[in-house]
C-alpha atoms as a PDB file:
ATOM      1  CA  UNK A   1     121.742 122.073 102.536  1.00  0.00           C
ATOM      2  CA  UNK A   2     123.588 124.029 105.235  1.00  0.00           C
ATOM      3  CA  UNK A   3     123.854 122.566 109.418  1.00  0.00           C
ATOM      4  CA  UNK A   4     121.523 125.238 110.190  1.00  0.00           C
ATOM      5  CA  UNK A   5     118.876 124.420 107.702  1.00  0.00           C
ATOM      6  CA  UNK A   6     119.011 120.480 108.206  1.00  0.00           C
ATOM      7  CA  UNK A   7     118.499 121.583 111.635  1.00  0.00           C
ATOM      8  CA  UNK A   8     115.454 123.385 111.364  1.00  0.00           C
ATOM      9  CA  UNK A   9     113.982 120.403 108.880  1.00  0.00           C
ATOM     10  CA  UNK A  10     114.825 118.140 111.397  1.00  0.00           C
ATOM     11  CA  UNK A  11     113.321 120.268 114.762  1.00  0.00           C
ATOM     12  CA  UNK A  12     110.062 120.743 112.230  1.00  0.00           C
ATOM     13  CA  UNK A  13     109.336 117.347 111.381  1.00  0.00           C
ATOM     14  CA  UNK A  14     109.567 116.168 114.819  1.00  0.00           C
ATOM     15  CA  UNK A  15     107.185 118.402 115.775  1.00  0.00           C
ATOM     16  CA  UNK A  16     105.022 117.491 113.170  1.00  0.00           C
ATOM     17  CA  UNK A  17     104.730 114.047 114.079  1.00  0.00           C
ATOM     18  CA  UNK A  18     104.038 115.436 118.181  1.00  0.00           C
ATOM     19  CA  UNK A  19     101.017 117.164 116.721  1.00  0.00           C
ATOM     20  CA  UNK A  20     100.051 114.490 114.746  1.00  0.00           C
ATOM     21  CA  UNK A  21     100.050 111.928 117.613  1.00  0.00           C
ATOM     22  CA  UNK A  22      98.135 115.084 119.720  1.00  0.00           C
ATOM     23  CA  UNK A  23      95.395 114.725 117.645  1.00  0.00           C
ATOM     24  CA  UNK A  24      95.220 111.139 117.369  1.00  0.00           C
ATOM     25  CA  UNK A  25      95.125 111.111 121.393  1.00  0.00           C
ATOM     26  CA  UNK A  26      98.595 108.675 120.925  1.00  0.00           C
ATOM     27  CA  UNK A  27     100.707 108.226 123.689  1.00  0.00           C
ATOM     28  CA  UNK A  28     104.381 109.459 123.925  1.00  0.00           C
ATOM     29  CA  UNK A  29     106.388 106.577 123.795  1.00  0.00           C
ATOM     30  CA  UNK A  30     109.831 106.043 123.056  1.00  0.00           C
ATOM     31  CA  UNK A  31     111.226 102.993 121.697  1.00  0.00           C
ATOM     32  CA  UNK A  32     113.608 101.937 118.788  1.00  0.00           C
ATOM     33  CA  UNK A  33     112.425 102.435 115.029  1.00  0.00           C
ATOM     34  CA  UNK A  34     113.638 100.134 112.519  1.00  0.00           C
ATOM     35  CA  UNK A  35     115.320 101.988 109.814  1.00  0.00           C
ATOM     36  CA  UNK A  36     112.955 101.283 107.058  1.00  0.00           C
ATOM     37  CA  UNK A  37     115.230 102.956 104.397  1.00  0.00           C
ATOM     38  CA  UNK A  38     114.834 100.850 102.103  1.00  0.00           C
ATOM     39  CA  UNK A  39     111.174  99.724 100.074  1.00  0.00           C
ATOM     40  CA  UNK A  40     112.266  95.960 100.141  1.00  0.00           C
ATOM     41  CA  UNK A  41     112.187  94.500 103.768  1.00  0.00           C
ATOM     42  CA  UNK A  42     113.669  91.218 105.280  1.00  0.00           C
ATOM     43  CA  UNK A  43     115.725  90.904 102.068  1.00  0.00           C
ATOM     44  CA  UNK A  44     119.056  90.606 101.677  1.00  0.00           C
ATOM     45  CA  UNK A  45     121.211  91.893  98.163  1.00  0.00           C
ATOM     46  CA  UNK A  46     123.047  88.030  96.742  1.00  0.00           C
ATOM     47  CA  UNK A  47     126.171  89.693  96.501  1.00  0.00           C
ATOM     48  CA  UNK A  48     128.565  89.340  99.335  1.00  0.00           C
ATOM     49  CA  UNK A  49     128.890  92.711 100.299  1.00  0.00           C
ATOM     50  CA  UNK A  50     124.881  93.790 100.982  1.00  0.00           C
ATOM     51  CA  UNK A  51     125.037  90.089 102.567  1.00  0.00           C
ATOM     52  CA  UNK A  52     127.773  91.119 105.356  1.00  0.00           C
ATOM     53  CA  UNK A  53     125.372  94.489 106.115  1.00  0.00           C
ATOM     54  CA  UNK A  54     121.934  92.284 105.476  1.00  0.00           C
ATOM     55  CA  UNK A  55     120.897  94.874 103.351  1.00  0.00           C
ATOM     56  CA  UNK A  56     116.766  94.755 103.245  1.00  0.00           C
ATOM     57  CA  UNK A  57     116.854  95.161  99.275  1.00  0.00           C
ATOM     58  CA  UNK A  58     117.678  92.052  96.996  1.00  0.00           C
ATOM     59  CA  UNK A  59     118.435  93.205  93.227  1.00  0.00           C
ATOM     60  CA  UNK A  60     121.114  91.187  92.063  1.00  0.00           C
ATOM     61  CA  UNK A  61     122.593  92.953  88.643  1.00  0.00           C
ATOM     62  CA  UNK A  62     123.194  90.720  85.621  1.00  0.00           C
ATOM     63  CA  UNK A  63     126.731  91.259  84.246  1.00  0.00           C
ATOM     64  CA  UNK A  64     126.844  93.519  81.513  1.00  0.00           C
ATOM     65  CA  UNK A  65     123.240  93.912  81.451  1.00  0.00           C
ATOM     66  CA  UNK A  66     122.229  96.575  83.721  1.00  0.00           C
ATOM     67  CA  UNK A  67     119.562  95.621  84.760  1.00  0.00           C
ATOM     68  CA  UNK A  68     118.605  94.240  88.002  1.00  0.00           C
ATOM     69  CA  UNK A  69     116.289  91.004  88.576  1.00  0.00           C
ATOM     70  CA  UNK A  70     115.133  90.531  91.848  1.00  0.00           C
ATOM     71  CA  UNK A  71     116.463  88.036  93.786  1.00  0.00           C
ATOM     72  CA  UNK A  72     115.568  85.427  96.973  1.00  0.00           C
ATOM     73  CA  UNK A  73     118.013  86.289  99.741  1.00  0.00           C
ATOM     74  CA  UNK A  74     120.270  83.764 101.029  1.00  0.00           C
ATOM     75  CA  UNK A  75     119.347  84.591 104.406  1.00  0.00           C
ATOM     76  CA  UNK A  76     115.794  83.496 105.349  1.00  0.00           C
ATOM     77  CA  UNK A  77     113.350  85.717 106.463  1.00  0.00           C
ATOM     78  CA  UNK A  78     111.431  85.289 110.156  1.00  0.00           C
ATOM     79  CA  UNK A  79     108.307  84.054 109.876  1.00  0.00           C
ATOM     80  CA  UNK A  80     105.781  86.201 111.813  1.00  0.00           C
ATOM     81  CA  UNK A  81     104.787  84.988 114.577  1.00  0.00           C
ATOM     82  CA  UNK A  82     100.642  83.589 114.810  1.00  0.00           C
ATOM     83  CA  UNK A  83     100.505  87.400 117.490  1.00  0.00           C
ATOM     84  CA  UNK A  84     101.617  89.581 114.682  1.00  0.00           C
ATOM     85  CA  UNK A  85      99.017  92.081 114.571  1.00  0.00           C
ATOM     86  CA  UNK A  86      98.890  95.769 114.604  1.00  0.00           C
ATOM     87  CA  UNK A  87     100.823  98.138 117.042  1.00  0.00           C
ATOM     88  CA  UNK A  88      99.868 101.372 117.976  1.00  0.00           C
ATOM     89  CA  UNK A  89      96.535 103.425 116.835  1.00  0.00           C
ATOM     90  CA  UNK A  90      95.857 102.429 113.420  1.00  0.00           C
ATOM     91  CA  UNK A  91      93.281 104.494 111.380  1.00  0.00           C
ATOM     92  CA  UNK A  92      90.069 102.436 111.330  1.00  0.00           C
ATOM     93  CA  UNK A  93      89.918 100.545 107.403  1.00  0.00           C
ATOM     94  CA  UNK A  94      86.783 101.849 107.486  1.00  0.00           C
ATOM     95  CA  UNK A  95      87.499 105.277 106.330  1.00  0.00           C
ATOM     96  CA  UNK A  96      88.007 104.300 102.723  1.00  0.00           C
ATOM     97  CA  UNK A  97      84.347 103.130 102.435  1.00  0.00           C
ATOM     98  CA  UNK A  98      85.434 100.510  99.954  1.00  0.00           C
ATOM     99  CA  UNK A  99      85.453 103.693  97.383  1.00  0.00           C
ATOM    100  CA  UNK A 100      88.039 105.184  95.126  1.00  0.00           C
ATOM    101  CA  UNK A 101      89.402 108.500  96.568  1.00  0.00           C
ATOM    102  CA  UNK A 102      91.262 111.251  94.499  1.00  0.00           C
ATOM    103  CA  UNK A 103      93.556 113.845  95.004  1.00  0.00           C
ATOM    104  CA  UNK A 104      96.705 115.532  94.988  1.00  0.00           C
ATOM    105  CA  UNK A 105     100.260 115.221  95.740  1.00  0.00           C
ATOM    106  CA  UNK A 106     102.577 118.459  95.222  1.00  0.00           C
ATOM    107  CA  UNK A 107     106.219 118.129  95.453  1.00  0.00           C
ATOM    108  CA  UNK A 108     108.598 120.807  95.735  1.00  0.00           C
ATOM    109  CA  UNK A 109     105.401 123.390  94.824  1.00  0.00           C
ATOM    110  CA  UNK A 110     105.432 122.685  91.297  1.00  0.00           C
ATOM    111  CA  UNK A 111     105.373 118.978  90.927  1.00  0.00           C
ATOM    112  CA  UNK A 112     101.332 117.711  91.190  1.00  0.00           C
ATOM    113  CA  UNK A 113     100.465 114.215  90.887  1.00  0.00           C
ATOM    114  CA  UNK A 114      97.157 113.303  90.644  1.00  0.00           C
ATOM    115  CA  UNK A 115      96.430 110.287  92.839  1.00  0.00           C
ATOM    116  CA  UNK A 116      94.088 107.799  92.656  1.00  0.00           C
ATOM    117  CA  UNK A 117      93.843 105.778  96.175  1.00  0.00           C
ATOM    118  CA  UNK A 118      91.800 101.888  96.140  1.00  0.00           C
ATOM    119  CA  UNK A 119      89.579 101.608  99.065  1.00  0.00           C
ATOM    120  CA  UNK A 120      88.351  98.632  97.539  1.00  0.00           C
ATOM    121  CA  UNK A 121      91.174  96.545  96.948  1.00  0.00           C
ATOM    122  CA  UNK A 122      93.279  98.221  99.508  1.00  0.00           C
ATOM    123  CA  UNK A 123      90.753  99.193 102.316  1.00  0.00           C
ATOM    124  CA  UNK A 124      92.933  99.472 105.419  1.00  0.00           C
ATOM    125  CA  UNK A 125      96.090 101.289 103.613  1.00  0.00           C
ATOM    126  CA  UNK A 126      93.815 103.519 101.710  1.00  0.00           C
ATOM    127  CA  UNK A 127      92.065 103.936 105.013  1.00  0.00           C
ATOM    128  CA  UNK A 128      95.732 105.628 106.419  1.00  0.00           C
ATOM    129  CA  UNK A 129      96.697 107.054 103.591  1.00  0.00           C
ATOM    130  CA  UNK A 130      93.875 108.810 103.482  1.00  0.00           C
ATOM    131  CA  UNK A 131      94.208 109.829 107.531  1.00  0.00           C
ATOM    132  CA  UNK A 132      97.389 110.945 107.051  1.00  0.00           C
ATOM    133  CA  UNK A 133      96.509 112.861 104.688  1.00  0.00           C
ATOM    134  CA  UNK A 134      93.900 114.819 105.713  1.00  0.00           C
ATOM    135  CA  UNK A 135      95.907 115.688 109.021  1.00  0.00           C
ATOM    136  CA  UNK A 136      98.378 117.045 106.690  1.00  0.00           C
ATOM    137  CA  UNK A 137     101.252 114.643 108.000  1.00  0.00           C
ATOM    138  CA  UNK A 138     102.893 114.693 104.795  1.00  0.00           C
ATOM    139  CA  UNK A 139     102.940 118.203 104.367  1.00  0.00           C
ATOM    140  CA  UNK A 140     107.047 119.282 105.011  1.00  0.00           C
ATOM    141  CA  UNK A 141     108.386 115.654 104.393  1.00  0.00           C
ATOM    142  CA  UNK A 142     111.013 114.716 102.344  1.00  0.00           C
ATOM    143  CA  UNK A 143     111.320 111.878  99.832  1.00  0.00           C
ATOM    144  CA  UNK A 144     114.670 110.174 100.722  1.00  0.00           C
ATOM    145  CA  UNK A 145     115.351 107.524  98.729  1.00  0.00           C
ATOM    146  CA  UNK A 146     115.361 107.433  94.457  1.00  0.00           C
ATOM    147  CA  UNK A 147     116.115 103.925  92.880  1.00  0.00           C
ATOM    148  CA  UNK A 148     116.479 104.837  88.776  1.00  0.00           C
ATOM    149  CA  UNK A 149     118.167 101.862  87.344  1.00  0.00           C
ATOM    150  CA  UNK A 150     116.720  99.922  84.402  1.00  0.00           C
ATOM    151  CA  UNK A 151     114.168  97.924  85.996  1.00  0.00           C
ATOM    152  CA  UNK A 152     114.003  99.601  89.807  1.00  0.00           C
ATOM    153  CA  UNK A 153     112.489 102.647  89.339  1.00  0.00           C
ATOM    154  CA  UNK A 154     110.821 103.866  92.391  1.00  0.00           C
ATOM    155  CA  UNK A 155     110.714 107.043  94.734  1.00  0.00           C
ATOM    156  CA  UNK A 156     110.042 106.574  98.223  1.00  0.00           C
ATOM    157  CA  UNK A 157     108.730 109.485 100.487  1.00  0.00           C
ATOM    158  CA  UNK A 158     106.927 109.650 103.705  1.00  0.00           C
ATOM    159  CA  UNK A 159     109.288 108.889 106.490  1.00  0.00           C
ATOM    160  CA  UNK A 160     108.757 111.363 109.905  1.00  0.00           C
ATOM    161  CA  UNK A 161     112.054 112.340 109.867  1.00  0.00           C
ATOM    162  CA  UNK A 162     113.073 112.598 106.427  1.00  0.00           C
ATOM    163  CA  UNK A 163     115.612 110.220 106.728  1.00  0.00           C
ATOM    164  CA  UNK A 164     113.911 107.024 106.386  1.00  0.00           C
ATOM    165  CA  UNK A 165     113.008 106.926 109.780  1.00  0.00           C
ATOM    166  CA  UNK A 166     110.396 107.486 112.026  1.00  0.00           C
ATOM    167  CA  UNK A 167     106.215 107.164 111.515  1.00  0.00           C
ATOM    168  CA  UNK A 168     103.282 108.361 113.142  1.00  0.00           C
ATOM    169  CA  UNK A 169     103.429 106.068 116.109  1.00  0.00           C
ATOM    170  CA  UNK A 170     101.618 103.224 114.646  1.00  0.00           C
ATOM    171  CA  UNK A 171     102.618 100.012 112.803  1.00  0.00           C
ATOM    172  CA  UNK A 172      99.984  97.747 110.597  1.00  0.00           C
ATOM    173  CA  UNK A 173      99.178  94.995 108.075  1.00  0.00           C
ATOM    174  CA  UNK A 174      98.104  92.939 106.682  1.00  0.00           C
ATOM    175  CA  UNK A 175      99.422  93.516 102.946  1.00  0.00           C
ATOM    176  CA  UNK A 176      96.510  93.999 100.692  1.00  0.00           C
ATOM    177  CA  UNK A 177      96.253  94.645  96.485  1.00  0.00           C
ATOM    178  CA  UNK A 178      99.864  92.632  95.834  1.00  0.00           C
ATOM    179  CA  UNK A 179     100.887  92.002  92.452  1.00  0.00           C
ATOM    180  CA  UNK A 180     101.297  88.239  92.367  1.00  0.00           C
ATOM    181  CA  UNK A 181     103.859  88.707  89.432  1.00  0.00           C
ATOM    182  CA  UNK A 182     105.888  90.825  91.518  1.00  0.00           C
ATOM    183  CA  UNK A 183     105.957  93.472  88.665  1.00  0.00           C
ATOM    184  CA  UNK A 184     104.712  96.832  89.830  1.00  0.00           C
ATOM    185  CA  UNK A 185     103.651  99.176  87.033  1.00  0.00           C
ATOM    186  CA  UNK A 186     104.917 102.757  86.712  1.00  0.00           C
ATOM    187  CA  UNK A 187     102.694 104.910  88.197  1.00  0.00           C
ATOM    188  CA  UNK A 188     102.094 102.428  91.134  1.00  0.00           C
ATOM    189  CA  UNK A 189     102.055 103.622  94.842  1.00  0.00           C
ATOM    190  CA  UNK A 190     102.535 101.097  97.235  1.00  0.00           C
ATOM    191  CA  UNK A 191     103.256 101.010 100.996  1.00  0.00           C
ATOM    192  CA  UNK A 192     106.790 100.036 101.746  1.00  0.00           C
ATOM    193  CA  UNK A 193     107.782  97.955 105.061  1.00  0.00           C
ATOM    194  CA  UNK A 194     110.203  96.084 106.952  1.00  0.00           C
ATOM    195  CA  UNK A 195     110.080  92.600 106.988  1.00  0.00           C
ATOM    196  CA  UNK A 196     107.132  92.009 108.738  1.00  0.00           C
ATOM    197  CA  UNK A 197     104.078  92.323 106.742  1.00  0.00           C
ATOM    198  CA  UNK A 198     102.724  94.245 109.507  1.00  0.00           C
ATOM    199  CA  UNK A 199     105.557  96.976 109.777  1.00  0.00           C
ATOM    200  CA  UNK A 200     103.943  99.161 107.567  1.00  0.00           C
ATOM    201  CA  UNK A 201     103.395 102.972 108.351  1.00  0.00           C
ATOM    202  CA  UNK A 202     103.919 106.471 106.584  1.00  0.00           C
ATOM    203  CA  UNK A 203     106.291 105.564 104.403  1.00  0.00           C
ATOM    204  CA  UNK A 204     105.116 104.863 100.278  1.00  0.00           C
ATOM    205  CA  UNK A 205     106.730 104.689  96.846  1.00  0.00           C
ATOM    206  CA  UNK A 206     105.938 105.979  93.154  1.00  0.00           C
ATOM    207  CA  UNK A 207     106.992 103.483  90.775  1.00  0.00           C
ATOM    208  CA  UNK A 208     108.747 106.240  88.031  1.00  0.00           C
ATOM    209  CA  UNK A 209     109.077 102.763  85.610  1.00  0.00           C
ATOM    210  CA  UNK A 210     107.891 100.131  85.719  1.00  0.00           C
ATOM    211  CA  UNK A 211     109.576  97.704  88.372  1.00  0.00           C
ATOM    212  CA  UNK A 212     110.131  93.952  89.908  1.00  0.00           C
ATOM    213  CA  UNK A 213     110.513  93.354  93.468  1.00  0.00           C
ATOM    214  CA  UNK A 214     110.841  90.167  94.611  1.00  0.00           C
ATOM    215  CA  UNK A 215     108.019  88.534  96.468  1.00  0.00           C
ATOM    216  CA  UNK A 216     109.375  85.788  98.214  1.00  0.00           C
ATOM    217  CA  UNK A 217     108.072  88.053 101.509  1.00  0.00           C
ATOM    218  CA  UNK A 218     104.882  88.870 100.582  1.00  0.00           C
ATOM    219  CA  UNK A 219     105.261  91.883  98.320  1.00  0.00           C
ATOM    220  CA  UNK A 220     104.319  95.425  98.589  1.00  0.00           C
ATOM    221  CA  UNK A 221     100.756  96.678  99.194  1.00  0.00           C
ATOM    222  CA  UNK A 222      99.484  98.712  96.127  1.00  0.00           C
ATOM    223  CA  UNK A 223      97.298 101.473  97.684  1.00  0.00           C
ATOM    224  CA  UNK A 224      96.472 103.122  94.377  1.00  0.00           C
ATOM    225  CA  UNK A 225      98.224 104.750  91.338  1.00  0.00           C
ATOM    226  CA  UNK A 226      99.397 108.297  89.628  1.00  0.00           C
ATOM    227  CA  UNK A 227      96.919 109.365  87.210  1.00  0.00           C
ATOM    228  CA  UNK A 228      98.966 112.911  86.359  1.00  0.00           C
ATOM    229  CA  UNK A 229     102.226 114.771  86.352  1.00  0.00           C
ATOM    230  CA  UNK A 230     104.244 111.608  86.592  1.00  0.00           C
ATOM    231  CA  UNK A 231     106.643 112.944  83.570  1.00  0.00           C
ATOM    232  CA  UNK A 232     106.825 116.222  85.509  1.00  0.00           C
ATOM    233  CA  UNK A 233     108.137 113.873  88.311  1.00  0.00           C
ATOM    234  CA  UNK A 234     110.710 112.231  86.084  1.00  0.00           C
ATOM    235  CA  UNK A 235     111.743 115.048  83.642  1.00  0.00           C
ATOM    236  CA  UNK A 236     112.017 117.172  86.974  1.00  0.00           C
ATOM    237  CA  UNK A 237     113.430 115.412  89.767  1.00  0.00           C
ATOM    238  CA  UNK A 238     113.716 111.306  89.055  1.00  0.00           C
ATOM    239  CA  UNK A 239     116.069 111.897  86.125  1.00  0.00           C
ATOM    240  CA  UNK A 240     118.486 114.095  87.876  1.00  0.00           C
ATOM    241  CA  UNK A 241     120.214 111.003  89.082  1.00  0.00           C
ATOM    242  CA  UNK A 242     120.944 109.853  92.879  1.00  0.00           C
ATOM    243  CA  UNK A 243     123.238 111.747  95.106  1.00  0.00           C
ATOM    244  CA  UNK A 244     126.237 108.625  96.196  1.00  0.00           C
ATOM    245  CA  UNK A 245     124.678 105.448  95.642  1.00  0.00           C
ATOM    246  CA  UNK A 246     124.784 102.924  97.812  1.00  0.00           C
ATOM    247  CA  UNK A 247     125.665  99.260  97.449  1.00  0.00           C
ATOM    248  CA  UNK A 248     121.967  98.672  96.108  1.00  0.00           C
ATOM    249  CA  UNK A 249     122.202 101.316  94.074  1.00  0.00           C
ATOM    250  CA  UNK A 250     119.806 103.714  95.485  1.00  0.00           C
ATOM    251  CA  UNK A 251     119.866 106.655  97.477  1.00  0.00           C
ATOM    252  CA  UNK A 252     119.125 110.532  98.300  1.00  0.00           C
ATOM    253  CA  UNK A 253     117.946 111.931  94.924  1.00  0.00           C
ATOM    254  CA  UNK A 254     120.122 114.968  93.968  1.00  0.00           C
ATOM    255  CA  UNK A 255     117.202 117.575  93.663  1.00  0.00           C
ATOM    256  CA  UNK A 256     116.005 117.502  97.054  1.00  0.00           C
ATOM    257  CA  UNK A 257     112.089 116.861  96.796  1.00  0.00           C
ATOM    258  CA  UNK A 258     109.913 117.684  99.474  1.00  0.00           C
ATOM    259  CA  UNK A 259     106.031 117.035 100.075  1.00  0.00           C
ATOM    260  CA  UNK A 260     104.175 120.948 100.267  1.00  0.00           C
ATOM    261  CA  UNK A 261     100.916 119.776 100.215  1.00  0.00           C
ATOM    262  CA  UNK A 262      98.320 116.725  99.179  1.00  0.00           C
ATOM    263  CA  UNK A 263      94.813 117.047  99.017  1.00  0.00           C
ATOM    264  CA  UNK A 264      91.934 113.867  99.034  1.00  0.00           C
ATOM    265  CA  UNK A 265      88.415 113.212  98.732  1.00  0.00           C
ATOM    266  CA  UNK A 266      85.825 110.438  97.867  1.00  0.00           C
ATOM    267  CA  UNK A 267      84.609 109.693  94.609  1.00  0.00           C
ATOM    268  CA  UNK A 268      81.083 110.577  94.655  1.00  0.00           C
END
């Protein structure tokens, strides 16, 4: 995409999330994100070189076998603190009603997932989900980050900014619905974070195959699943490959996927 473009995305998503917060009745506030680029938080990759930038994903490949098995990190990760709590004004985890909620999600206009959201098993991040939804915060966001590897098969969208960074001025936990296997289905959507359990936000991942994370930090929330168009995703977008990969072996996909619109409502 040209300057001028990436310019414009960039001025437009901003002022998304200033209308957003308008609504909510949030205060301005200015303070340092961390870059939540990556689904796996608080853990390090084994080999030396995601060690010396403490990369926050830990898929160690096996030699020759391509494919990636999640891994502890050598480094340990903080404990939260007995005051971790929410930051910030978090949608109420009443709004999910304990019910299953359906709806949409369209990517670049002619990629729609049907989405199925768990209010009971997932209360409080169906409960934002759903928020977010409804005040059309998704709607002009990019997904940023495609891991397509045998075994790490995820898309992650959702991020203010486009970029990985950036949310909708709140921060909150606890996790909810986590797989105690670690192994996340295709067709899972779960809420990705730092490494604090509660550092979740706006950002969320498809699971395009099915995929193993390791838990040793608590796991991902799963807010719900893809009931439809999840081989439009991959045949579409997923299987075009990633655009230079980084150390973990994930980045930018190369068809540049955007949210235009998402749509929810409760199960009667």
């Amino acid at each position: 995409m040209a300057p001028k473009n990436q310019a414009r995305d960039n001025r437009e998503a901003r002022e998304r999330l200033r209308l957003y917060q308008a609504r909510q009745g949030l205060h301005e506030r200015q303070r340092r994100r961390r870059v939540r680029d990556n689904v796996v938080g608080g853990i390090v990759l084994v080999v030396v070189a995601a060690l010396a930038t403490g990369s926050q994903l830990a898929f160690a490949g096996a030699q020759g076998s391509g494919k990636p098995t999640a891994s502890a990190s050598a480094t340990a990760t903080p404990t939260p603190s007995a005051t971790a709590g929410n930051t910030g004004d978090v949608p109420s985890k009443s709004i999910a009603k304990h019910s299953t909620w359906t709806g949409t999600l369209t990517l670049n206009k002619d990629v729609r997932l049907g989405i199925e959201l768990d209010g009971q098993k997932a209360p409080q991040a169906a409960s934002v989900e759903i928020k977010l939804i409804q005040e059309q915060f998704y709607n002009g966001t990019t997904c940023h980050r495609l891991a397509d590897s045998t075994g790490l098969q995820f898309l992650q969208c959702g991020s203010a900014n486009g970029d990985g960074t950036g949310d909708a001025g709140f921060e909150y936990g606890p996790l909810e619905n986590v797989p105690s296997d670690g192994e996340y289905a295709k067709g899972t959507i779960a809420i990705a974070r730092s490494s604090s359990p509660y550092s979740q936000s706006t950002q969320f991942f498809i699971v395009t195959g099915d995929t193993t994370l390791d838990g040793s930090t608590g796991g991902y929330t799963v807010v719900g699943k893809v009931t439809s168009g999840l081989s439009d995703l991959v045949s579409q977008i997923t299987s075009k490959g990633i655009s230079d990969p980084g150390s973990d072996g994930t980045g930018e996909p190369k068809v540049k996927t955007t949210i235009t619109g998402a749509t929810i409502e409760r199960d009667q």
